[in-house]
Protein backbone atom coordinates (compact mmCIF):
# COMPACT_ATOMS: atom_id res chain seq x y z
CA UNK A 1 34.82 -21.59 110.10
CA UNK A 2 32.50 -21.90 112.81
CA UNK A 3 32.56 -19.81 115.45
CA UNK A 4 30.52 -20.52 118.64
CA UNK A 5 30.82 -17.07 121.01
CA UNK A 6 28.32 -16.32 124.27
CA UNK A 7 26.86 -13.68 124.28
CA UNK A 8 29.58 -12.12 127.29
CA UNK A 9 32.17 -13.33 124.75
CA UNK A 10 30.25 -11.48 122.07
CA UNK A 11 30.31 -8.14 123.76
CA UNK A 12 34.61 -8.78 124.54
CA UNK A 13 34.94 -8.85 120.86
CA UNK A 14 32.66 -6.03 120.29
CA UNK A 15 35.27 -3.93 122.21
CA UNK A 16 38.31 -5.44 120.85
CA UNK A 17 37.09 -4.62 117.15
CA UNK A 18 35.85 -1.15 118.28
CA UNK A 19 39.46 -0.49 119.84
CA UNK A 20 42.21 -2.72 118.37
CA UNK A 21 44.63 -3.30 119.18
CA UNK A 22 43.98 -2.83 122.93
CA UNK A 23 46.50 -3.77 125.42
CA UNK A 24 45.20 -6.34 128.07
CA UNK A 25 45.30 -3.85 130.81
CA UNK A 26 42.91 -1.13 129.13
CA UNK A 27 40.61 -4.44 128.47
CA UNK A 28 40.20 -4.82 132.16
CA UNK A 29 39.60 -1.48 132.83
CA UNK A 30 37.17 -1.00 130.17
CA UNK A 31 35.57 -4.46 131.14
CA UNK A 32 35.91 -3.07 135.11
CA UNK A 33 33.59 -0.29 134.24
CA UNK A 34 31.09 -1.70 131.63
CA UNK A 35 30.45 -5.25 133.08
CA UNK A 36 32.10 -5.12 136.93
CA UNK A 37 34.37 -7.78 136.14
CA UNK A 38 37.12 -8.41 137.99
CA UNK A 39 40.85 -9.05 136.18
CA UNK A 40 40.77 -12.26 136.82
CA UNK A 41 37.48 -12.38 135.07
CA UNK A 42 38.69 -10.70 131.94
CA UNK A 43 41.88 -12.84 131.15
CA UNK A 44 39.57 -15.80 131.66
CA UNK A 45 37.52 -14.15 128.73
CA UNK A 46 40.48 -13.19 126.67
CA UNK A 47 41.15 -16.73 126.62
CA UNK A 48 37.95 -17.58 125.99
CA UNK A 49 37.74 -16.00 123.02
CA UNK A 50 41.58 -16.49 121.98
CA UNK A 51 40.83 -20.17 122.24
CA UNK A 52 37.62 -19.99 119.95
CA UNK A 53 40.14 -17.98 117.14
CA UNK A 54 38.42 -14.77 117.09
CA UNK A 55 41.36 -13.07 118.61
CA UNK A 56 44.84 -13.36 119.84
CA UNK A 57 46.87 -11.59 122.99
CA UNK A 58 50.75 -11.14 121.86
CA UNK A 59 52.24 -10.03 124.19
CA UNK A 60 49.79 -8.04 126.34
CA UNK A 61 48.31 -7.00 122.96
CA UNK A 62 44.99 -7.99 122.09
CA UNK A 63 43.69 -8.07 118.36
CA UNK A 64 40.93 -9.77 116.02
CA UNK A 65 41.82 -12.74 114.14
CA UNK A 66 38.36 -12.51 112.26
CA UNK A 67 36.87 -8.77 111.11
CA UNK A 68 33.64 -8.01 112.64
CA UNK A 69 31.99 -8.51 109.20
CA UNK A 70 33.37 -11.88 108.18
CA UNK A 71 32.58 -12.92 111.73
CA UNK A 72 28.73 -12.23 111.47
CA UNK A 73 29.13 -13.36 108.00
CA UNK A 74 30.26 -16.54 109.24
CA UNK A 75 27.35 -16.78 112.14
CA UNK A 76 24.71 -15.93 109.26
CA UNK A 77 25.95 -18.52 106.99
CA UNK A 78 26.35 -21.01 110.13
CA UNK A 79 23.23 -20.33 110.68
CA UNK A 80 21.16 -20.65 107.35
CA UNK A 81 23.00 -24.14 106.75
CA UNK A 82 21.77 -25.72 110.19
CA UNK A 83 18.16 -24.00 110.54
CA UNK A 84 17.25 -23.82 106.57
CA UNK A 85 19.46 -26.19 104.90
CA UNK A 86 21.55 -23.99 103.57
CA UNK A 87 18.68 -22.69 101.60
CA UNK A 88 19.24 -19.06 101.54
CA UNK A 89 15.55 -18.61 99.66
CA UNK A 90 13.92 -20.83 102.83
CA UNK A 91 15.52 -18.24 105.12
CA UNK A 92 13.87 -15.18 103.54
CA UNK A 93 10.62 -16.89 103.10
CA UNK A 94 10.86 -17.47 106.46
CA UNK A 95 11.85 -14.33 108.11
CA UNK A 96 9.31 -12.12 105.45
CA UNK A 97 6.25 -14.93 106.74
CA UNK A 98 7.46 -13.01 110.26
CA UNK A 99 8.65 -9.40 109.23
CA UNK A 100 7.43 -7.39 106.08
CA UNK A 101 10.08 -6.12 103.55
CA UNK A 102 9.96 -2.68 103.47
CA UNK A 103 10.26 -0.77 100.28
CA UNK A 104 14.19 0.25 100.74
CA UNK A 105 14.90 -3.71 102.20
CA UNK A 106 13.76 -4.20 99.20
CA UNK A 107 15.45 -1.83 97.11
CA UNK A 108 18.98 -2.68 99.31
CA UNK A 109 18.43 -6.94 98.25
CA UNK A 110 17.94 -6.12 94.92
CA UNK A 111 21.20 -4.01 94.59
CA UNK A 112 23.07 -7.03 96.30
CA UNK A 113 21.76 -9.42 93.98
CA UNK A 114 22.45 -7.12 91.22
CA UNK A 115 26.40 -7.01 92.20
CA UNK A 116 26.58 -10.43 92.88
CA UNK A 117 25.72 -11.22 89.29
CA UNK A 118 28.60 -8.54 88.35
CA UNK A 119 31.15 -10.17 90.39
CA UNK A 120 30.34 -13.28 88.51
């Protein structure tokens, strides 16, 4: 699924998975303090993000729809299929033509690859 947040939108989520579930009211105070929103501001962003399906507010309670990591899963695949063509060896030709793998990054890929081919 594609899921198109702001960045504002972002940081609401950020919160809500940090905290879930969060009743509305400690969202606006929390949102109050860290961004100066007003209420009104917040339920506008609650909706915001309810309508995009990353969350959902049941009755005053406000919880993710989508974990943190299968979100930014989702915005890295998203994201490889529209820039690279879905070419996940474009991407990292790409990024290491910009930013050198270190020794560990390394190390870290090759373990992934390693347990992909086990899951298979």
């Amino acid at each position: 699924m594609k899921y198109n947040l702001s960045e504002m939108e972002t940081e609401l989520a950020e919160i809500i998975w940090e905290r879930e579930p969060i009743k509305s009211s400690e969202l606006v105070d929390i949102c109050a303090k860290k961004f100066d929103w007003k209420k009104s501001t917040t339920y506008t962003m609650i909706k915001r993000v309810e309508n995009k399906g990353v969350i959902i507010n049941e009755d005053g309670i406000v919880k993710s729809t989508i974990s943190r990591k299968d979100f930014y899963a989702s915005l890295s695949s998203n994201y490889v299929k529209k820039s690279f063509d879905g070419s996940l060896p474009k991407f990292i030709a790409a990024f290491t033509r910009a930013e050198k793998l270190s020794d560990a990054d390394i190390k870290e890929i090759e373990t992934m690859i390693r347990e992909h081919r086990e899951e298979k």
